[in-house]
N, C-alpha and C. Protein backbone atom coordinates (compact mmCIF):
# COMPACT_ATOMS: atom_id res chain seq x y z
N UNK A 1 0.82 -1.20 0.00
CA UNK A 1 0.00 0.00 0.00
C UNK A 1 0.87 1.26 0.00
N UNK A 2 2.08 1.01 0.67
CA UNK A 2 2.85 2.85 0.37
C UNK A 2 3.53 2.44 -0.82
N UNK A 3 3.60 1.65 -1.33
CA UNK A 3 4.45 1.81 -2.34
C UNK A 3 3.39 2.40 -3.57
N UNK A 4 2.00 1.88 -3.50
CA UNK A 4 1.21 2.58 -4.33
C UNK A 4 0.44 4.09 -3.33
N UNK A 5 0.71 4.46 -2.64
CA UNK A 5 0.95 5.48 -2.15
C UNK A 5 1.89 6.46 -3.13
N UNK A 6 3.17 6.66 -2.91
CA UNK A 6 4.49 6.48 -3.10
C UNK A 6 4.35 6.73 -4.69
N UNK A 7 4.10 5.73 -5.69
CA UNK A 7 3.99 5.93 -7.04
C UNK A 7 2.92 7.07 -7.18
N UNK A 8 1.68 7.17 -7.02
CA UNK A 8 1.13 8.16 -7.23
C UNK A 8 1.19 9.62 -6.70
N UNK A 9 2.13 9.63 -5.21
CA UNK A 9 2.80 10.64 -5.75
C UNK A 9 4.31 11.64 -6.11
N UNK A 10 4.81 10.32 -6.64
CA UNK A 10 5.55 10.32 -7.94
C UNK A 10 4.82 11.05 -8.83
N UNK A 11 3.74 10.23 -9.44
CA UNK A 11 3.13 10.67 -10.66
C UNK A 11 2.66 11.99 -10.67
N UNK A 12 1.99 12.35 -9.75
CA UNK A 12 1.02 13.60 -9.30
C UNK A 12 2.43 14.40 -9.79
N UNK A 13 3.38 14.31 -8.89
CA UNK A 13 4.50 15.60 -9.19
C UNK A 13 4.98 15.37 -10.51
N UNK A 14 5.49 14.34 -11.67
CA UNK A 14 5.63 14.26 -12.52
C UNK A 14 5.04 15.10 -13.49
N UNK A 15 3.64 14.46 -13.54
CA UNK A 15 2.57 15.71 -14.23
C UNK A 15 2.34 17.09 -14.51
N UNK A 16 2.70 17.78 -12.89
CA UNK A 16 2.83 18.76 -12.41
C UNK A 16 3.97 19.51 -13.40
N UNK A 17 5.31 18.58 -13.51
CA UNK A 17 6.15 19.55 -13.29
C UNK A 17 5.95 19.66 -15.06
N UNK A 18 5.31 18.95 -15.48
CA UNK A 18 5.16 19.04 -17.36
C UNK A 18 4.23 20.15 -17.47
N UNK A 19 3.90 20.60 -16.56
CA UNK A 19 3.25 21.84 -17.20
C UNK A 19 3.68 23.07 -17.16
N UNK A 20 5.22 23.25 -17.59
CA UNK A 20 5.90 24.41 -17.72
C UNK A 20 5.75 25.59 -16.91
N UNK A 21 5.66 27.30 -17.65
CA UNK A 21 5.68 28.16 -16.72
C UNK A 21 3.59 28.31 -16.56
N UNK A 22 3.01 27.94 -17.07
CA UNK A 22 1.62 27.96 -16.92
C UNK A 22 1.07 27.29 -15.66
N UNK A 23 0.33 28.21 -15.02
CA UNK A 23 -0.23 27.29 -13.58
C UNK A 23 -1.98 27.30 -13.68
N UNK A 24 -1.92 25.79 -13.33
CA UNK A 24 -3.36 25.70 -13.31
C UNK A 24 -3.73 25.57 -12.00
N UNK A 25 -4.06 26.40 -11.03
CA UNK A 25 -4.62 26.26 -9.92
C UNK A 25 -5.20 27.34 -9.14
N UNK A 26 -6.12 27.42 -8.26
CA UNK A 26 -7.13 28.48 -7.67
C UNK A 26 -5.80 29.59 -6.69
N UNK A 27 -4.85 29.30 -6.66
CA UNK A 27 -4.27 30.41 -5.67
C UNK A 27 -2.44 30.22 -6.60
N UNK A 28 -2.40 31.51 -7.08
CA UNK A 28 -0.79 31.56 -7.96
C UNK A 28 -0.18 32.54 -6.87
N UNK A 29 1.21 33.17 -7.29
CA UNK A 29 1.89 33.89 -7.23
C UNK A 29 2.30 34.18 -8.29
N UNK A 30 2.09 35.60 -8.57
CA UNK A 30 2.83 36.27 -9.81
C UNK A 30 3.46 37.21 -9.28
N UNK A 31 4.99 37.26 -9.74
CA UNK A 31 6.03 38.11 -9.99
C UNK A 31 5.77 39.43 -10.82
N UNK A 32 5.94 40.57 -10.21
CA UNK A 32 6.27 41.70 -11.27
C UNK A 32 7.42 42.35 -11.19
N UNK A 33 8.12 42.38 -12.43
CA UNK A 33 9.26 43.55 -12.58
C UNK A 33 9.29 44.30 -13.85
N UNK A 34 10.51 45.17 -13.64
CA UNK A 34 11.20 45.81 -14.79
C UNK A 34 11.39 44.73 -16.19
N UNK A 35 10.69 44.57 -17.19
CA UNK A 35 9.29 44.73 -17.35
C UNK A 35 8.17 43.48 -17.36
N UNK A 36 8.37 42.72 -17.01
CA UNK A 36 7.39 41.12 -17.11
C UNK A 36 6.36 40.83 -15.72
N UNK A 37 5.62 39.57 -16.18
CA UNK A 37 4.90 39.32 -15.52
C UNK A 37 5.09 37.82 -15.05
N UNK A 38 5.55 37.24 -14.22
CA UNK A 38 5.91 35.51 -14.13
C UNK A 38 4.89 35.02 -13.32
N UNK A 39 4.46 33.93 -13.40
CA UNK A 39 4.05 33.32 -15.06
C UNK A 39 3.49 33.70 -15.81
N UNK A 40 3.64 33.56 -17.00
CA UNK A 40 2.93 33.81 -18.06
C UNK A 40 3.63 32.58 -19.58
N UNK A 41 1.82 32.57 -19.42
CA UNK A 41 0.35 32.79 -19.05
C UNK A 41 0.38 31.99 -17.49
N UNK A 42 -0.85 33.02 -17.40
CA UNK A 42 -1.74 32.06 -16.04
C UNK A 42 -2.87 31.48 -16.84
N UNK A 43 -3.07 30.16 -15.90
CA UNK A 43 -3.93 29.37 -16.29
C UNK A 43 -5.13 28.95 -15.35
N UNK A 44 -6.60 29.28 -15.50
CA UNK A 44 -7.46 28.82 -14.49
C UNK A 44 -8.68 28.88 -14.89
N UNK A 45 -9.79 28.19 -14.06
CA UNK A 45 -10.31 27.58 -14.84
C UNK A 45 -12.08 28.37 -14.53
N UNK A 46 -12.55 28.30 -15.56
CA UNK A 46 -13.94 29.21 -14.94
C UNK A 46 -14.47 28.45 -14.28
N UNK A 47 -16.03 29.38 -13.23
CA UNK A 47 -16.18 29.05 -11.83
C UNK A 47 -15.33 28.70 -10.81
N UNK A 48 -14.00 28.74 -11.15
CA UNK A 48 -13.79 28.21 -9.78
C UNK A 48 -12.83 30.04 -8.94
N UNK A 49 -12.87 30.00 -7.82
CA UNK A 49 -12.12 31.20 -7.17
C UNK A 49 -10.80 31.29 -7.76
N UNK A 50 -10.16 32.16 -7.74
CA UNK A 50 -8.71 32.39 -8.00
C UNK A 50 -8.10 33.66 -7.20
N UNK A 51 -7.55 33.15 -6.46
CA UNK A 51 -6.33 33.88 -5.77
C UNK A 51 -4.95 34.15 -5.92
N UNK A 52 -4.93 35.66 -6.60
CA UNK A 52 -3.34 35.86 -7.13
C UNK A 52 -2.73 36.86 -6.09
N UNK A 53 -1.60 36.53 -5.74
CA UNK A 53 -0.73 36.79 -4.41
C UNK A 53 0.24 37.87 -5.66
N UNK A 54 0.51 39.35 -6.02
CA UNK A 54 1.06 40.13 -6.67
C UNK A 54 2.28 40.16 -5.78
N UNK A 55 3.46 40.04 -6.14
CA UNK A 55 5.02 40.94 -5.50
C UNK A 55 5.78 41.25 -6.61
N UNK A 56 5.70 42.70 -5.86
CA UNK A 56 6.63 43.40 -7.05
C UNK A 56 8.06 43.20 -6.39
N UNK A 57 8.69 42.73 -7.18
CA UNK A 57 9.96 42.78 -7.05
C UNK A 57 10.82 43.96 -8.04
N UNK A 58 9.83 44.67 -8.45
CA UNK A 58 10.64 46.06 -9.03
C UNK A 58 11.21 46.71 -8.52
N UNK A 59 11.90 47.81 -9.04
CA UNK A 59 12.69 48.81 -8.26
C UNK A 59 11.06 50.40 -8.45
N UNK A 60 10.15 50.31 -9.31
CA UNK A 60 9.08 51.17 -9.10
C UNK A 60 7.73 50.32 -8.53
N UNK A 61 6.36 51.22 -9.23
CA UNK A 61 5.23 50.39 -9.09
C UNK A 61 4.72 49.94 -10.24
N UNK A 62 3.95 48.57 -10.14
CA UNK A 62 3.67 48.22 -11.11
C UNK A 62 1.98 47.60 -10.86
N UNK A 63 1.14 48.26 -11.87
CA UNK A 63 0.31 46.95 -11.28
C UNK A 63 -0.92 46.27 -12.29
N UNK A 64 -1.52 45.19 -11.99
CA UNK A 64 -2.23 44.32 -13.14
C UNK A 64 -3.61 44.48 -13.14
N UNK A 65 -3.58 44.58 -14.86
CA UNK A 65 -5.01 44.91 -14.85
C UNK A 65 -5.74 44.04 -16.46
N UNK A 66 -6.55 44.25 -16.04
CA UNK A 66 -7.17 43.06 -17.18
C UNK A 66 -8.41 43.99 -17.79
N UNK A 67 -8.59 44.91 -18.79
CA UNK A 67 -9.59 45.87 -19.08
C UNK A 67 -11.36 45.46 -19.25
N UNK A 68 -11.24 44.42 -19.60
CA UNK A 68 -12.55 43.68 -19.90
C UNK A 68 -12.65 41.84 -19.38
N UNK A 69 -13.39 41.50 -18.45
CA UNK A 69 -13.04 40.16 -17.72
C UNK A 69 -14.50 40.26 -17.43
N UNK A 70 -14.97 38.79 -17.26
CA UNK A 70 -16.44 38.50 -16.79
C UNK A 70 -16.56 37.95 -15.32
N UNK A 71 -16.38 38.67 -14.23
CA UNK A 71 -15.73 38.07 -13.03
C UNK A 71 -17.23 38.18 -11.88
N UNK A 72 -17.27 37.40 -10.76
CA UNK A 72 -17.78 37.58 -9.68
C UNK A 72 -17.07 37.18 -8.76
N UNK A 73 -17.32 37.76 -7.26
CA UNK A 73 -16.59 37.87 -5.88
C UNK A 73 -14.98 38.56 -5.99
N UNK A 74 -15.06 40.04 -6.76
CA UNK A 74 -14.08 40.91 -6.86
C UNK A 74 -13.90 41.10 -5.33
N UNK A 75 -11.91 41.19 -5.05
CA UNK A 75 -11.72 42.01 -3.83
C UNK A 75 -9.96 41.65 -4.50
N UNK A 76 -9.90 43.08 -3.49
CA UNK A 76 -8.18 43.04 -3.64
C UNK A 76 -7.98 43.83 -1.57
N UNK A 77 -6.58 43.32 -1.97
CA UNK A 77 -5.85 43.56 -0.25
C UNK A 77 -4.82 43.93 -0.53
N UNK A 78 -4.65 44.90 0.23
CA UNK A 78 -2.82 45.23 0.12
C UNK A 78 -1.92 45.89 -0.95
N UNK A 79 -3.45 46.37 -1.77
CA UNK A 79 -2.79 46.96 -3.16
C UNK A 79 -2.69 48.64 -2.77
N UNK A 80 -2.17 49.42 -3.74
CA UNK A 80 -1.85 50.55 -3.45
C UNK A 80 -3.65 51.46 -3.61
N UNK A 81 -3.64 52.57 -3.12
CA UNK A 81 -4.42 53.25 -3.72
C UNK A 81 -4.46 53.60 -4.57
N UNK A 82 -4.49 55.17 -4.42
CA UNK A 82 -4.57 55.83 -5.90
C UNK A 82 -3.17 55.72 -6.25
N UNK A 83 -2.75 56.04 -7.62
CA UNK A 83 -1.08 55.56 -8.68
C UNK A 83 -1.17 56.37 -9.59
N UNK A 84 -0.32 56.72 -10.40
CA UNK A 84 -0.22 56.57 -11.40
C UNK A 84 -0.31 55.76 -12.51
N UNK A 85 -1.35 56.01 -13.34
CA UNK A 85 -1.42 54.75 -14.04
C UNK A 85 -2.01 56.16 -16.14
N UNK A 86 -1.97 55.24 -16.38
CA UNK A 86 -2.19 55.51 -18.41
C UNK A 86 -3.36 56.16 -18.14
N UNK A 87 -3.78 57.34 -18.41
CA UNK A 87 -5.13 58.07 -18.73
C UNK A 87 -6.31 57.50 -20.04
N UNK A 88 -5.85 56.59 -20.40
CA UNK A 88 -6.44 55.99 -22.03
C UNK A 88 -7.89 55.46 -21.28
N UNK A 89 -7.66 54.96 -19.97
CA UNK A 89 -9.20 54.40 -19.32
C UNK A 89 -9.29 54.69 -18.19
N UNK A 90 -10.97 54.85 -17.90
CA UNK A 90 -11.01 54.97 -16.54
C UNK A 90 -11.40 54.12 -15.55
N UNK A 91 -11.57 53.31 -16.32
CA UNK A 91 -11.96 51.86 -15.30
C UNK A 91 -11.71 50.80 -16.11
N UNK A 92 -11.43 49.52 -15.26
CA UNK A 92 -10.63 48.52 -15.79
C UNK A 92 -11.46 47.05 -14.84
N UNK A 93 -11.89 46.46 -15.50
CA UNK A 93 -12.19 44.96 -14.71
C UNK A 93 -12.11 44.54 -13.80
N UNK A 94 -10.51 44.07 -13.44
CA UNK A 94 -9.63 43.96 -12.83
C UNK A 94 -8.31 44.66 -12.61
N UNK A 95 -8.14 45.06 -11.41
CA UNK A 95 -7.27 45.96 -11.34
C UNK A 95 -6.05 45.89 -10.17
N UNK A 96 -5.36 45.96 -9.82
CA UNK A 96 -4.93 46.48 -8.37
C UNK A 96 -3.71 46.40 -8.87
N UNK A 97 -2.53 48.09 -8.00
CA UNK A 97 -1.18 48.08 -7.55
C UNK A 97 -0.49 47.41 -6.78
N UNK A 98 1.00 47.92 -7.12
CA UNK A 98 1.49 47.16 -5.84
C UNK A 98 2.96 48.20 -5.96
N UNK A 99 3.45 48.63 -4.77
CA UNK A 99 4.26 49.47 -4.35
C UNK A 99 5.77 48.87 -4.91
N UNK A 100 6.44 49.26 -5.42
CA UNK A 100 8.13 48.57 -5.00
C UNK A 100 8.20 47.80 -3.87
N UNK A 101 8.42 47.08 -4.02
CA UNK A 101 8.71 45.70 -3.26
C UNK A 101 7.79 45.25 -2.28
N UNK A 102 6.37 45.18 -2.75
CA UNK A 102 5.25 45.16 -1.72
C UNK A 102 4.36 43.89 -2.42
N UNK A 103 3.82 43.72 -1.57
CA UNK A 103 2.66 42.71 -2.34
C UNK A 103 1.19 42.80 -2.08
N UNK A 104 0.49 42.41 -2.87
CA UNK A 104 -0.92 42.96 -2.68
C UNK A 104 -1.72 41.70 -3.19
N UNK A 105 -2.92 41.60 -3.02
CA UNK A 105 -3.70 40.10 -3.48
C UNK A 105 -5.32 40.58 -4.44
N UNK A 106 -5.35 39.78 -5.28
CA UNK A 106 -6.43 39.84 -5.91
C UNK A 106 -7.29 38.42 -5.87
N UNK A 107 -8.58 38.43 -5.39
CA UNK A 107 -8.77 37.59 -5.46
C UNK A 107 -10.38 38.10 -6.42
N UNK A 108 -10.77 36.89 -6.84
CA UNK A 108 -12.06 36.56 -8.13
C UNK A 108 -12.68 35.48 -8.52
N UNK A 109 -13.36 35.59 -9.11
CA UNK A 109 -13.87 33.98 -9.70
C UNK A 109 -13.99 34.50 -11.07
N UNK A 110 -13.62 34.08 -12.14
CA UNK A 110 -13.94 34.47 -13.76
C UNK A 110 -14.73 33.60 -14.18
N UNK A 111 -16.01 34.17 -15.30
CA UNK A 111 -17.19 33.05 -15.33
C UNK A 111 -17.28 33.00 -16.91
N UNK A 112 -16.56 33.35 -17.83
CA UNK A 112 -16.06 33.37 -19.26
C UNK A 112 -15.12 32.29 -19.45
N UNK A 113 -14.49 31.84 -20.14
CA UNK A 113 -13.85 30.75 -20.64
C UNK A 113 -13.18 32.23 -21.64
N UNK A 114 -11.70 32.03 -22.01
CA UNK A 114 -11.25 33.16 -22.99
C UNK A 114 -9.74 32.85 -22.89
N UNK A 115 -8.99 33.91 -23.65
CA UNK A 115 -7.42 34.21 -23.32
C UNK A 115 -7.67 36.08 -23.12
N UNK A 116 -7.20 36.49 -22.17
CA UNK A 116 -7.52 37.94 -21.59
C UNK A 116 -5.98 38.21 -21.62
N UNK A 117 -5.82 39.80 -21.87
CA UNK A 117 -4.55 40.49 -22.08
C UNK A 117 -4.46 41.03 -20.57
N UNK A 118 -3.45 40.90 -19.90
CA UNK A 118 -3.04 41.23 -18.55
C UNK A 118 -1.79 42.22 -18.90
N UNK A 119 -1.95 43.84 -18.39
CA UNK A 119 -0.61 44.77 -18.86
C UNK A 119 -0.60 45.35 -17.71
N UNK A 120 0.23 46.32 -17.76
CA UNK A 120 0.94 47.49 -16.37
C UNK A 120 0.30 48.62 -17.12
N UNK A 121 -0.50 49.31 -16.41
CA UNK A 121 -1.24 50.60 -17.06
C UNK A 121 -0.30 51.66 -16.14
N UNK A 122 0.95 51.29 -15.79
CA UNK A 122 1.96 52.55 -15.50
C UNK A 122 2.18 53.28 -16.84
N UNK A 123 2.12 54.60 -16.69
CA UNK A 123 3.03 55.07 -18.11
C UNK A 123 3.75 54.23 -18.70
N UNK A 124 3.70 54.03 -20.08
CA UNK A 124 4.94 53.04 -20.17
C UNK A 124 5.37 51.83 -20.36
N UNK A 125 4.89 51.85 -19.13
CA UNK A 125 5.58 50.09 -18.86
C UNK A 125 4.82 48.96 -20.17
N UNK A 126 3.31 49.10 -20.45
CA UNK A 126 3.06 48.37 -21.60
C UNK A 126 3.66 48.06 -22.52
N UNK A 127 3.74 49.30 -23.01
CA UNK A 127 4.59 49.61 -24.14
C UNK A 127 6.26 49.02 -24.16
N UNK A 128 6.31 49.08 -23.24
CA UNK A 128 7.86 48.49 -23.11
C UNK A 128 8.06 46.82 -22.51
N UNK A 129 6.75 45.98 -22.59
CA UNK A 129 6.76 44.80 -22.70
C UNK A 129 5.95 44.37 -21.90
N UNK A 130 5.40 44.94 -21.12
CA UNK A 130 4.79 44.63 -19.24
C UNK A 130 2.93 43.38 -19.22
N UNK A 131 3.33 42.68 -20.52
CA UNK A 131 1.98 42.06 -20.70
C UNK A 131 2.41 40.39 -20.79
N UNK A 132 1.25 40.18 -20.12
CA UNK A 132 1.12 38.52 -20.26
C UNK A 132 -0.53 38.03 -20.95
N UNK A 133 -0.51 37.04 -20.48
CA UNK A 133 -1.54 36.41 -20.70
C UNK A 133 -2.44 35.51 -19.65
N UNK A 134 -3.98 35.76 -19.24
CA UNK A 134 -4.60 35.09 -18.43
C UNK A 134 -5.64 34.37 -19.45
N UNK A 135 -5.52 33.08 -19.44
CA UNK A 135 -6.31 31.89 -19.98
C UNK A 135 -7.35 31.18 -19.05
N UNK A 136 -8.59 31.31 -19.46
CA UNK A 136 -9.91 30.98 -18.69
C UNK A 136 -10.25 29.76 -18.86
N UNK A 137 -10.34 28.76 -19.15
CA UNK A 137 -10.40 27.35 -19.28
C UNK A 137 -11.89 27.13 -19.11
């Protein structure tokens, strides 16, 4: 019995680790810096909650936003207030900052199935690479 214990989870982590930088699961950590987003893509799956844990590991602020998303049970913690951010919109889906070297949490449930553009609406930073990809499953 542990040895089939034991093999399965072998296997479980095996599996796991074949799924490159993409994460499929209800609670990530994403990295932000000068200019990227790690991982990317995120991967998760509609109806279910998703909890993303933001740390900027930049030397400024950076923070993620998704302009159009079909979401219920919006909340964020620990994100900045008001920022600087691109005047092009005034409201955004999903949203929240995060200070130089701070971390902040978004949590949601997305009820669309899609691939959604995730950027840094800092001056800038878009433009200079600051986008990933969130995949709705």
């Amino acid at each position: 019995m542990k040895k089939l214990i034991l093999l399965l989870a072998v296997f479980t982590l095996v599996l796991t680790a074949c799924g490159g930088k993409a994460v499929d699961a209800a609670a990530i950590t994403v990295t932000m810096k000068e200019f990227a987003f790690d991982p990317n893509p995120i991967k998760v799956s509609a109806g279910t909650p998703v909890e993303i844990t933001l740390m900027n590991e930049g030397s400024v602020e950076h923070d993620f936003v998704i302009e159009v998303i079909s979401v219920t049970d919006l909340s964020t913690e620990g994100g900045m207030g008001e920022h600087e951010m691109s005047t092009e919109h005034e409201e955004f889906d999903l949203h929240t900052s995060v200070a130089a070297g701070g971390t902040g949490i978004l949590r949601f449930t997305p009820t669309e199935p899609g691939t959604y553009q995730i950027f840094c609406s800092v001056p800038g930073h878009k433009e200079a690479g600051m986008i990933a990809e969130l995949i709705v499953e």
